[in-house]
PDB file of N, CA and C in Angstrom:
ATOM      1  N   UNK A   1       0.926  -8.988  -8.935  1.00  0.00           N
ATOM      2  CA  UNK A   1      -0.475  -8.628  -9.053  1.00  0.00           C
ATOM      3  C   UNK A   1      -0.877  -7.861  -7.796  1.00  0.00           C
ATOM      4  N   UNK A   2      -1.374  -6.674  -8.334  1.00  0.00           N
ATOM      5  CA  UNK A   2      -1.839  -6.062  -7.075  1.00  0.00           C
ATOM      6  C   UNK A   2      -3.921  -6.153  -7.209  1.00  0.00           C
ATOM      7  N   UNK A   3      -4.080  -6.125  -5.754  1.00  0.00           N
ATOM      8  CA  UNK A   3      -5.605  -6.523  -5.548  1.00  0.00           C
ATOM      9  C   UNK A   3      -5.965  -5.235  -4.645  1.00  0.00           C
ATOM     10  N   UNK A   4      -7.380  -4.838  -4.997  1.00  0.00           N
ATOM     11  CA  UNK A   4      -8.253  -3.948  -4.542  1.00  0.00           C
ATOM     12  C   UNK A   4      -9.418  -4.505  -3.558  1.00  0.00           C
ATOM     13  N   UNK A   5      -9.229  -4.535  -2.168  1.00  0.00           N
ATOM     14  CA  UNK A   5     -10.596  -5.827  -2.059  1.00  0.00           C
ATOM     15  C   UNK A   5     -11.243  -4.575  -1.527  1.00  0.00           C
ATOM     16  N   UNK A   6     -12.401  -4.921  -1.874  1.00  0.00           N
ATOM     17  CA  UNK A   6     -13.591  -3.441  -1.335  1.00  0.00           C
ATOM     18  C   UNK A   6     -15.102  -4.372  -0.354  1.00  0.00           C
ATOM     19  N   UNK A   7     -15.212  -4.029   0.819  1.00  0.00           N
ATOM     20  CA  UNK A   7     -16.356  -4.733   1.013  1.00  0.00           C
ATOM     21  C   UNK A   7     -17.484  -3.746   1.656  1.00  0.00           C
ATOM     22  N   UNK A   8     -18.642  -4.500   1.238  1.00  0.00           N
ATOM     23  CA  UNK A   8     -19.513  -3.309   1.732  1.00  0.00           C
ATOM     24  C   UNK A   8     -20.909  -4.209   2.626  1.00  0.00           C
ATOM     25  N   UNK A   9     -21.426  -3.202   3.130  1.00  0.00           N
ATOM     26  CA  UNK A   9     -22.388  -4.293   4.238  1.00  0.00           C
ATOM     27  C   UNK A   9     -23.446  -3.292   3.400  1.00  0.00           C
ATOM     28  N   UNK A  10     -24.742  -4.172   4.194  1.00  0.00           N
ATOM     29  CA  UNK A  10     -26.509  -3.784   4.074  1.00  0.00           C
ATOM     30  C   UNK A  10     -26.691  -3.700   1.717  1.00  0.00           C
ATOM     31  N   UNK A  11     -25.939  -4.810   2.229  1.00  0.00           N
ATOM     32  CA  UNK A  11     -26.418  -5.202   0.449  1.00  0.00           C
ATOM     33  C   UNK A  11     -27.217  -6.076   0.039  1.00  0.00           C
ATOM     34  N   UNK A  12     -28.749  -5.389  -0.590  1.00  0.00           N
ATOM     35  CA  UNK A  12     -29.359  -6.122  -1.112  1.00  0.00           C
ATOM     36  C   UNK A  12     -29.486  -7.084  -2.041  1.00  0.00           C
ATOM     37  N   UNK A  13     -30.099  -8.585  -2.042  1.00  0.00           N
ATOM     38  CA  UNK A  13     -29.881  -9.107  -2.934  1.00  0.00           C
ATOM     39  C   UNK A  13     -30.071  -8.603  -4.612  1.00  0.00           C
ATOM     40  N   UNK A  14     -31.349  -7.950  -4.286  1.00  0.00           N
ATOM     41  CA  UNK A  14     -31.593  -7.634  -5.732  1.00  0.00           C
ATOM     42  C   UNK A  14     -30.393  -5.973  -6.275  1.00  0.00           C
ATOM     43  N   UNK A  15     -29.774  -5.914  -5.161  1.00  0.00           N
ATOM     44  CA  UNK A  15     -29.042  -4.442  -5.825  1.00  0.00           C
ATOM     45  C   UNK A  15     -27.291  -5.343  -6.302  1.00  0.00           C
ATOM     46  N   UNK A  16     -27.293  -6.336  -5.628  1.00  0.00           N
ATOM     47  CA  UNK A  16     -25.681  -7.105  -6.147  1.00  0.00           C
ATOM     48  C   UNK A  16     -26.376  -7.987  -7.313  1.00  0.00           C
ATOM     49  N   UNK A  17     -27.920  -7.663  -7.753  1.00  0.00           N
ATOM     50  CA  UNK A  17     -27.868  -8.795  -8.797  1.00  0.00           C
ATOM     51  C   UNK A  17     -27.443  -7.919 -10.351  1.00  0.00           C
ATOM     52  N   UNK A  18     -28.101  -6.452  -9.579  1.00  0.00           N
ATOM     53  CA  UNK A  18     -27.851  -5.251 -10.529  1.00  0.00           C
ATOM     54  C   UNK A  18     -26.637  -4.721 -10.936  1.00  0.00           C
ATOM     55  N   UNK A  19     -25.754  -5.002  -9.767  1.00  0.00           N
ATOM     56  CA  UNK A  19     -24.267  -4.497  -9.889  1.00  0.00           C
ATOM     57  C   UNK A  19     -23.950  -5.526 -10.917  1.00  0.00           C
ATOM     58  N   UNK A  20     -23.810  -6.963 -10.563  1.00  0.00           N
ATOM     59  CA  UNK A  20     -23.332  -7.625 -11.191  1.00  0.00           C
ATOM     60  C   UNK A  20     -23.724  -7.486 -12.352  1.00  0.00           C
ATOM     61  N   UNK A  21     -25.025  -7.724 -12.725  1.00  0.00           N
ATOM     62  CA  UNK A  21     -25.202  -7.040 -14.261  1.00  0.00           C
ATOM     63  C   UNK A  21     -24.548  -5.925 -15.090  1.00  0.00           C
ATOM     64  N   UNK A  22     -25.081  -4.824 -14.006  1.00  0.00           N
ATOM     65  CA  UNK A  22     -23.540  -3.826 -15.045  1.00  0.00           C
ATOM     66  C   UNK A  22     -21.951  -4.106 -15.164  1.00  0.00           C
ATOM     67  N   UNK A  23     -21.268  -5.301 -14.364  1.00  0.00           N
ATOM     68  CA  UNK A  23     -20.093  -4.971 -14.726  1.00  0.00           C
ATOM     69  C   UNK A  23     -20.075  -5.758 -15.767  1.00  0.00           C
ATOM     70  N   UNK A  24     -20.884  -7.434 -15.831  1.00  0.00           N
ATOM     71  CA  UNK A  24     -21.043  -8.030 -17.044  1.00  0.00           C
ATOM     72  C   UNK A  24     -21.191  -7.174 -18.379  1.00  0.00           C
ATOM     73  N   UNK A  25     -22.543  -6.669 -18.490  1.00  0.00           N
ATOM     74  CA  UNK A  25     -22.728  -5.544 -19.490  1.00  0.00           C
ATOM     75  C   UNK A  25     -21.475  -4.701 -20.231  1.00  0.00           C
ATOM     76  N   UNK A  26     -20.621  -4.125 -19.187  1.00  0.00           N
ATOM     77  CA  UNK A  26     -19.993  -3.066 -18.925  1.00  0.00           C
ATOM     78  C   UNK A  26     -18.637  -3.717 -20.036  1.00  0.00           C
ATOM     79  N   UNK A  27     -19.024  -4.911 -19.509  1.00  0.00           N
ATOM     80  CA  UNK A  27     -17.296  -5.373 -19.819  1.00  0.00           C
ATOM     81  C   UNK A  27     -16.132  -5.687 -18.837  1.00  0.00           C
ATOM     82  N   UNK A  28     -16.350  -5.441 -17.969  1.00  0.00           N
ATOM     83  CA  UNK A  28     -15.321  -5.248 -16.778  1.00  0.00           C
ATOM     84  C   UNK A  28     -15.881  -3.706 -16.077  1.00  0.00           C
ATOM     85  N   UNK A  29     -14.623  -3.109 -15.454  1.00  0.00           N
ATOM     86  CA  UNK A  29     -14.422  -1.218 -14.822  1.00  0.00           C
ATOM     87  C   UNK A  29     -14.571  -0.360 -15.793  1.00  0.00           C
ATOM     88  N   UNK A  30     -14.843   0.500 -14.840  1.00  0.00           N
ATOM     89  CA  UNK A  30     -15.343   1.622 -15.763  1.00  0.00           C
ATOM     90  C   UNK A  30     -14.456   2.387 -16.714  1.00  0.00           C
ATOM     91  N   UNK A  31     -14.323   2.996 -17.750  1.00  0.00           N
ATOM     92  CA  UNK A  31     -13.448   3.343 -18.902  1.00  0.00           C
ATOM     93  C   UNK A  31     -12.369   3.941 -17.879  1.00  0.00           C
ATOM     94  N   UNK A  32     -11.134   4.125 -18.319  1.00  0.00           N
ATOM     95  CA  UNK A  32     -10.383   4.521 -17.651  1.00  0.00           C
ATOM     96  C   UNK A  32      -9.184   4.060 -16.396  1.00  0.00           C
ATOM     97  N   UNK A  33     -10.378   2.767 -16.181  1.00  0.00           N
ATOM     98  CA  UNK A  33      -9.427   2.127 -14.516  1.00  0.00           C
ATOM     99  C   UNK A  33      -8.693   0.949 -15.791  1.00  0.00           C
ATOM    100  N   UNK A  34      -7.407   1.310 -15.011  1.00  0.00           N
ATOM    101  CA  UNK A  34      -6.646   0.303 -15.739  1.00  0.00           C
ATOM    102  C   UNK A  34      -6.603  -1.267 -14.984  1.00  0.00           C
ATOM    103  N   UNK A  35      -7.911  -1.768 -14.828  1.00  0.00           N
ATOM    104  CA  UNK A  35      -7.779  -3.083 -14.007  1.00  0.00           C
ATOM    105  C   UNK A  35      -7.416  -4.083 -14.884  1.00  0.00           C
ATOM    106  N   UNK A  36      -7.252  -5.141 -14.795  1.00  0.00           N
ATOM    107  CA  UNK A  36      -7.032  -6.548 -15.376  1.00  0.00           C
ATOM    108  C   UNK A  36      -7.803  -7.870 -14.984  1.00  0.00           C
ATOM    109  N   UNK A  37      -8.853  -7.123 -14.181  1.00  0.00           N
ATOM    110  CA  UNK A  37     -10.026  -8.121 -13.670  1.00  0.00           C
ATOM    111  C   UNK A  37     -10.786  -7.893 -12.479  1.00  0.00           C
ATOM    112  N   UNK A  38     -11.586  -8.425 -12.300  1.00  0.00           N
ATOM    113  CA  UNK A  38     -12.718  -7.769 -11.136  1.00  0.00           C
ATOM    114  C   UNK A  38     -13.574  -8.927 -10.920  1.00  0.00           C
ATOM    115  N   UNK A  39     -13.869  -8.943  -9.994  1.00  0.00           N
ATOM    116  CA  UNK A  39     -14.686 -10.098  -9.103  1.00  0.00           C
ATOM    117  C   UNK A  39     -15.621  -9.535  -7.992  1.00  0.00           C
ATOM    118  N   UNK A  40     -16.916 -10.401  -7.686  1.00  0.00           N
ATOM    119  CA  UNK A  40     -17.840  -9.438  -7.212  1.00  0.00           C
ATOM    120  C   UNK A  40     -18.331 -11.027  -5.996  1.00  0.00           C
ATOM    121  N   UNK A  41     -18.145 -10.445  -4.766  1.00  0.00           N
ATOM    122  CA  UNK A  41     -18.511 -11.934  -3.960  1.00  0.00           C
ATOM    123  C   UNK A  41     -20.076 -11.464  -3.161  1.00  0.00           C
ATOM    124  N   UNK A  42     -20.668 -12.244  -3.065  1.00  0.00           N
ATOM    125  CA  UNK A  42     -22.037 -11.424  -2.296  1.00  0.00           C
ATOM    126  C   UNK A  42     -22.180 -12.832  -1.094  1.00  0.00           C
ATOM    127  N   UNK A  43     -22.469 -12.273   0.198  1.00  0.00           N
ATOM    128  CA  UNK A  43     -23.242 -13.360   0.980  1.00  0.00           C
ATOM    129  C   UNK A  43     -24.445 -12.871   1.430  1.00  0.00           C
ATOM    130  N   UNK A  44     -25.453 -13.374   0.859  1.00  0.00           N
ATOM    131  CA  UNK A  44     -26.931 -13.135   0.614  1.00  0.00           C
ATOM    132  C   UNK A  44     -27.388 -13.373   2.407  1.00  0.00           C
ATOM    133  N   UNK A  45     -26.688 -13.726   3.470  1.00  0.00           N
ATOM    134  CA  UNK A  45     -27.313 -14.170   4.155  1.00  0.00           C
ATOM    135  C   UNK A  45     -26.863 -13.078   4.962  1.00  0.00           C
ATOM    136  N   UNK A  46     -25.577 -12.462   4.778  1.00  0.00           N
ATOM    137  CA  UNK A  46     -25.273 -11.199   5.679  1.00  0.00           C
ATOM    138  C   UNK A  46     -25.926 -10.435   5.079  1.00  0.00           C
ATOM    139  N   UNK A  47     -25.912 -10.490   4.026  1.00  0.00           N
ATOM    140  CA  UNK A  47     -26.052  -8.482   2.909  1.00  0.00           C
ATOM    141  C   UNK A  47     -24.550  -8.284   2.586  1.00  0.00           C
ATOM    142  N   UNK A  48     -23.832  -9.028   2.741  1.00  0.00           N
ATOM    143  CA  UNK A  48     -22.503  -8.196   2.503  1.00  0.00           C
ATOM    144  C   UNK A  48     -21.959  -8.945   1.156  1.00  0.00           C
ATOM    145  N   UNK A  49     -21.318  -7.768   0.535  1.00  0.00           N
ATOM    146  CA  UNK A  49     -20.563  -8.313  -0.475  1.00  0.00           C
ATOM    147  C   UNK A  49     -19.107  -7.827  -0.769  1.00  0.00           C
ATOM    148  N   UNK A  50     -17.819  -8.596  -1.367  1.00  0.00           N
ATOM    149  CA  UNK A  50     -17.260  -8.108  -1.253  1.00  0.00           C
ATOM    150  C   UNK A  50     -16.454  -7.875  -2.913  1.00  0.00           C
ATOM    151  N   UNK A  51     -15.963  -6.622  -3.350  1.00  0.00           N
ATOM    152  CA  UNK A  51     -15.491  -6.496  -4.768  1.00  0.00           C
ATOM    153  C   UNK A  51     -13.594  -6.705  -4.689  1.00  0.00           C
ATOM    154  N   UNK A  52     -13.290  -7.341  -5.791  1.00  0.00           N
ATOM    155  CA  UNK A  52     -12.411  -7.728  -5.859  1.00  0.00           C
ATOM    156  C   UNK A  52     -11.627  -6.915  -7.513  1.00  0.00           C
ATOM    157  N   UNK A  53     -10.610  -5.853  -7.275  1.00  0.00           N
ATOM    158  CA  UNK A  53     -10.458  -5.787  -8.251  1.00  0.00           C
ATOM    159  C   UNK A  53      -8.561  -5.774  -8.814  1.00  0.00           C
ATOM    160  N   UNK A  54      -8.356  -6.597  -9.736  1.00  0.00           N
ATOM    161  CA  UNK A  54      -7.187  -6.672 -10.230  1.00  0.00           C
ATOM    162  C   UNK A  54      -6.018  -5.631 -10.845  1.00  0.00           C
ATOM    163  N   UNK A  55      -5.313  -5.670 -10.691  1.00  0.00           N
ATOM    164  CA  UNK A  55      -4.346  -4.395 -11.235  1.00  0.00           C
ATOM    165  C   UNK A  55      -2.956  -5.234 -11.352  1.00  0.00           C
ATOM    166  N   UNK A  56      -2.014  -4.877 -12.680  1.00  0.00           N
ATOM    167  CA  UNK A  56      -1.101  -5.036 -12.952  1.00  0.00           C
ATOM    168  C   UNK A  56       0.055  -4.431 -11.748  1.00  0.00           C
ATOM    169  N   UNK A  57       0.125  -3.132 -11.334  1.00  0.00           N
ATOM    170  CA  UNK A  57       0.763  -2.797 -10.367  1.00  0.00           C
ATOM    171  C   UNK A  57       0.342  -1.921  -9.579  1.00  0.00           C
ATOM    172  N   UNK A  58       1.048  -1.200  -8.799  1.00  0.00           N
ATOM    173  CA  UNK A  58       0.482  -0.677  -7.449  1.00  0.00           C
ATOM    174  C   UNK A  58       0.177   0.823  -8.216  1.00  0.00           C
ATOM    175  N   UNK A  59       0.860   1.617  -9.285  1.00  0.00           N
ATOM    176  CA  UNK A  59       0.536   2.962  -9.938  1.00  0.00           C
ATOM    177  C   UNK A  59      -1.197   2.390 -11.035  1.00  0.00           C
ATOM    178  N   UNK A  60      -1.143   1.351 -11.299  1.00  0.00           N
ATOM    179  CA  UNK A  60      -2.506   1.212 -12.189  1.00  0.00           C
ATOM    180  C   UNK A  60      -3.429   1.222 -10.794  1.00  0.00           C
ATOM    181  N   UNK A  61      -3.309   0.220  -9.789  1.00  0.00           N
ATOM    182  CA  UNK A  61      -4.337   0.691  -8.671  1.00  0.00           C
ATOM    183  C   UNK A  61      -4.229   1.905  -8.425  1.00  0.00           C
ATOM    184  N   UNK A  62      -3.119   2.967  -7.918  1.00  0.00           N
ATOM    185  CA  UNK A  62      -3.721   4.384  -7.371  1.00  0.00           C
ATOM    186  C   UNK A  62      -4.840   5.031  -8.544  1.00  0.00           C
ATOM    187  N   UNK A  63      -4.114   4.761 -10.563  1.00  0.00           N
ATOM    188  CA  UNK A  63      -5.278   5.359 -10.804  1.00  0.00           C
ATOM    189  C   UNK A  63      -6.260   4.732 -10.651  1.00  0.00           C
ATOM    190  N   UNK A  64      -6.849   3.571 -10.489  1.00  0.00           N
ATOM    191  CA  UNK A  64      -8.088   2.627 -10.495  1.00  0.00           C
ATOM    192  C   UNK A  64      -8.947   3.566  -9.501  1.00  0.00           C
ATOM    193  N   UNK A  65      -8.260   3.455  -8.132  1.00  0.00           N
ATOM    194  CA  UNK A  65      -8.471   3.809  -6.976  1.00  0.00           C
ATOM    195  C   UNK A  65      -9.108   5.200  -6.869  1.00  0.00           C
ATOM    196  N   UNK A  66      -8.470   6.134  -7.909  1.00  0.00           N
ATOM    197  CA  UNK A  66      -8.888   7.211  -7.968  1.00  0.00           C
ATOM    198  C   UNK A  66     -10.156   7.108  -8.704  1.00  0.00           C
ATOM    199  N   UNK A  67     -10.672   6.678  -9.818  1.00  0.00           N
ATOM    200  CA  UNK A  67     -11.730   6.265 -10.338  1.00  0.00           C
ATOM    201  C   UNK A  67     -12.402   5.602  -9.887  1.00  0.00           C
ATOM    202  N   UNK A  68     -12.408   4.426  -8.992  1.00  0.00           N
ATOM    203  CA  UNK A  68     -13.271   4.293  -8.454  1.00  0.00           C
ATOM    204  C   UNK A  68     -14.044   4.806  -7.132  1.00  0.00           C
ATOM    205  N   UNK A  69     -12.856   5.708  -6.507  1.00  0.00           N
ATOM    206  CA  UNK A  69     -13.755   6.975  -5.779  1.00  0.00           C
ATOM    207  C   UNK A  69     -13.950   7.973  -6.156  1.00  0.00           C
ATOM    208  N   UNK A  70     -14.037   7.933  -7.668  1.00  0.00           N
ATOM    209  CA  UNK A  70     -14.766   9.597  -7.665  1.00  0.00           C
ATOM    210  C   UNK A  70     -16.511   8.582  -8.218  1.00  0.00           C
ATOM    211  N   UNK A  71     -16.667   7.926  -7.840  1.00  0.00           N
ATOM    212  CA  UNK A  71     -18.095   7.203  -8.705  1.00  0.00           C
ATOM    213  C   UNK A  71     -19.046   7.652  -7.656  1.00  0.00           C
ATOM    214  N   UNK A  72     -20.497   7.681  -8.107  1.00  0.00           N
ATOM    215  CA  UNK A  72     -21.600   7.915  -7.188  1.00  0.00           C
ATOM    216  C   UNK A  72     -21.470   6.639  -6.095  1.00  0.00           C
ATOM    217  N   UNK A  73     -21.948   7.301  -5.070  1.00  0.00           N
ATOM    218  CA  UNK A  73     -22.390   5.878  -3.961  1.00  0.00           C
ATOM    219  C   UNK A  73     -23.385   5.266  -4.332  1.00  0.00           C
ATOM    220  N   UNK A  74     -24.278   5.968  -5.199  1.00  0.00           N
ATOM    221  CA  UNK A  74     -25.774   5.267  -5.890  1.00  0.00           C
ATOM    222  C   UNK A  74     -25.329   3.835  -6.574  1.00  0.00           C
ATOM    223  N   UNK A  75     -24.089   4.026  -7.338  1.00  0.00           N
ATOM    224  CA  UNK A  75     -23.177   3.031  -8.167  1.00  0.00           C
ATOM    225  C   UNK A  75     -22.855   1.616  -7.203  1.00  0.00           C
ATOM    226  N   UNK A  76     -22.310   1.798  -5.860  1.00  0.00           N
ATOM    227  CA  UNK A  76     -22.069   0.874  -5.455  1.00  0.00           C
ATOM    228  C   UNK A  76     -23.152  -0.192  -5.059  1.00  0.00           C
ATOM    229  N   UNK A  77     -22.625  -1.274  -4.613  1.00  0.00           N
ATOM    230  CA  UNK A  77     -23.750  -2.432  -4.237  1.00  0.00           C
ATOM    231  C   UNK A  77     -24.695  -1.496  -2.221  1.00  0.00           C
ATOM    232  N   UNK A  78     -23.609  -1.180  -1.875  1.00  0.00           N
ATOM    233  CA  UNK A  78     -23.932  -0.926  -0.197  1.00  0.00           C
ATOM    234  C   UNK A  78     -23.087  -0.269   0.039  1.00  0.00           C
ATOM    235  N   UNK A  79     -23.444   0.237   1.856  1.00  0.00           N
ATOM    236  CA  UNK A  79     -22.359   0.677   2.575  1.00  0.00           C
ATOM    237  C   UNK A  79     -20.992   0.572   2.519  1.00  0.00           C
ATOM    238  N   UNK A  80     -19.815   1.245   1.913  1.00  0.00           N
ATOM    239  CA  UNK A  80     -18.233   0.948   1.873  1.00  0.00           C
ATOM    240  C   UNK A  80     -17.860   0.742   3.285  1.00  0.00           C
ATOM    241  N   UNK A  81     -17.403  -0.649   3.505  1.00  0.00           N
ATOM    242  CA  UNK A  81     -17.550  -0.691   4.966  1.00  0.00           C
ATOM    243  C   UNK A  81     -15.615  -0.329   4.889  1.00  0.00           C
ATOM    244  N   UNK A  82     -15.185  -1.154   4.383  1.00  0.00           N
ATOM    245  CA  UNK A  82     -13.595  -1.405   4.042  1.00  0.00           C
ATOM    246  C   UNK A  82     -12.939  -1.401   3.062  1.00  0.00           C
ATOM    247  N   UNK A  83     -11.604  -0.862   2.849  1.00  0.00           N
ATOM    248  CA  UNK A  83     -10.986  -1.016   1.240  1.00  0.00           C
ATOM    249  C   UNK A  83      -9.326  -1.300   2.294  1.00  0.00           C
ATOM    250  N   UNK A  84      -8.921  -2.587   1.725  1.00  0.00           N
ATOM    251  CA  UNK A  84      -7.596  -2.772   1.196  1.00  0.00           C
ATOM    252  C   UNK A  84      -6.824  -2.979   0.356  1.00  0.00           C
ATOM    253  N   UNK A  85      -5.853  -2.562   0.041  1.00  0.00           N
ATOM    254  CA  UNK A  85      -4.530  -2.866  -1.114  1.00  0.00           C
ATOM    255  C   UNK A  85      -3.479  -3.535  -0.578  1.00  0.00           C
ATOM    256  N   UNK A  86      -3.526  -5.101  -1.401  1.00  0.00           N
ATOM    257  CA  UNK A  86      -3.143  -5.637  -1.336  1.00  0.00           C
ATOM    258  C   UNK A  86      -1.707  -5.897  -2.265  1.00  0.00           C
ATOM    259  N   UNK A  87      -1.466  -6.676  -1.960  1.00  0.00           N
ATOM    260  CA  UNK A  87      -0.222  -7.449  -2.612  1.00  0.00           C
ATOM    261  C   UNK A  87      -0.732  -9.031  -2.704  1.00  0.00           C
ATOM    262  N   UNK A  88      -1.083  -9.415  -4.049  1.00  0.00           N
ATOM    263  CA  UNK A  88      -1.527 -11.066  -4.243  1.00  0.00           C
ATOM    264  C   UNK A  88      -0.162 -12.194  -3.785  1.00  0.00           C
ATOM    265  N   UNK A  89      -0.149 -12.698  -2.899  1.00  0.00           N
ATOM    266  CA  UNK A  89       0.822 -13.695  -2.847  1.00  0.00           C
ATOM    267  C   UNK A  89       0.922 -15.197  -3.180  1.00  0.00           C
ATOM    268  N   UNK A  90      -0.474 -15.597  -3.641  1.00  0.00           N
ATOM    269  CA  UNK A  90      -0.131 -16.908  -3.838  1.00  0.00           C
ATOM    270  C   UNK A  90      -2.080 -17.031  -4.394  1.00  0.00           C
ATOM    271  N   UNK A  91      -1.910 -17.385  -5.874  1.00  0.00           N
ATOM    272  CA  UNK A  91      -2.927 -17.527  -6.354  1.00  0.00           C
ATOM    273  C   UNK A  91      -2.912 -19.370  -7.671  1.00  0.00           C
ATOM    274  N   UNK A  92      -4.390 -20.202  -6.972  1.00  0.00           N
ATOM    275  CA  UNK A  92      -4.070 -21.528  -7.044  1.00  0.00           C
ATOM    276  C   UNK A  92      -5.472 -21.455  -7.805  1.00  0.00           C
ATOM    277  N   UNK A  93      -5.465 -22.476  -8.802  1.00  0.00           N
ATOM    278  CA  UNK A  93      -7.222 -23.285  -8.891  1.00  0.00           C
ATOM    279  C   UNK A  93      -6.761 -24.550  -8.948  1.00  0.00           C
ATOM    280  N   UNK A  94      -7.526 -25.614  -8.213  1.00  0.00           N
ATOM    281  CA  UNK A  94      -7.193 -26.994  -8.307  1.00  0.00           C
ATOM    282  C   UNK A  94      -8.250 -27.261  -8.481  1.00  0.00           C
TER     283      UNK A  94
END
């Protein structure tokens, strides 16, 4: 599993309540990104939130990656402070 973590600062509560609404709405990413899941973390007390998005392998993230930077900045929650690509190594729910 490869992971997209995206975090962004000076995020309003009411604009991550909006994001979150469209991806609910949406279904998941936007047509095209071949993700396999997406997660949206907000800490209301920084402004910061951070997006989490799933990919089968590292070629479905480059296209993801590419789709999700060609999107308006209007689209995002805040400031893109950081983006890493990851490699998931160890995923638990107890």
């Amino acid at each position: 599993m490869h992971v997209r973590v995206v975090r962004f600062t000076d995020v309003a509560p009411d604009r991550a309540a909006a994001i979150a609404d469209r991806i609910e709405d949406a279904g998941g990413p936007p047509p095209g990104a071949p993700s396999s899941g997406v997660q949206l973390l907000y800490d209301e007390d920084q402004r910061t939130a951070i997006v989490l998005q799933f990919f089968d392998s590292a070629e479905d993230m480059a296209v993801g990656e590419r789709i999700f930077a060609a999107m308006d900045p209007g689209e995002t929650p805040g400031t893109r402070a950081s983006v890493d690509r990851c490699v998931q190594k160890v995923a638990m729910t107890v």
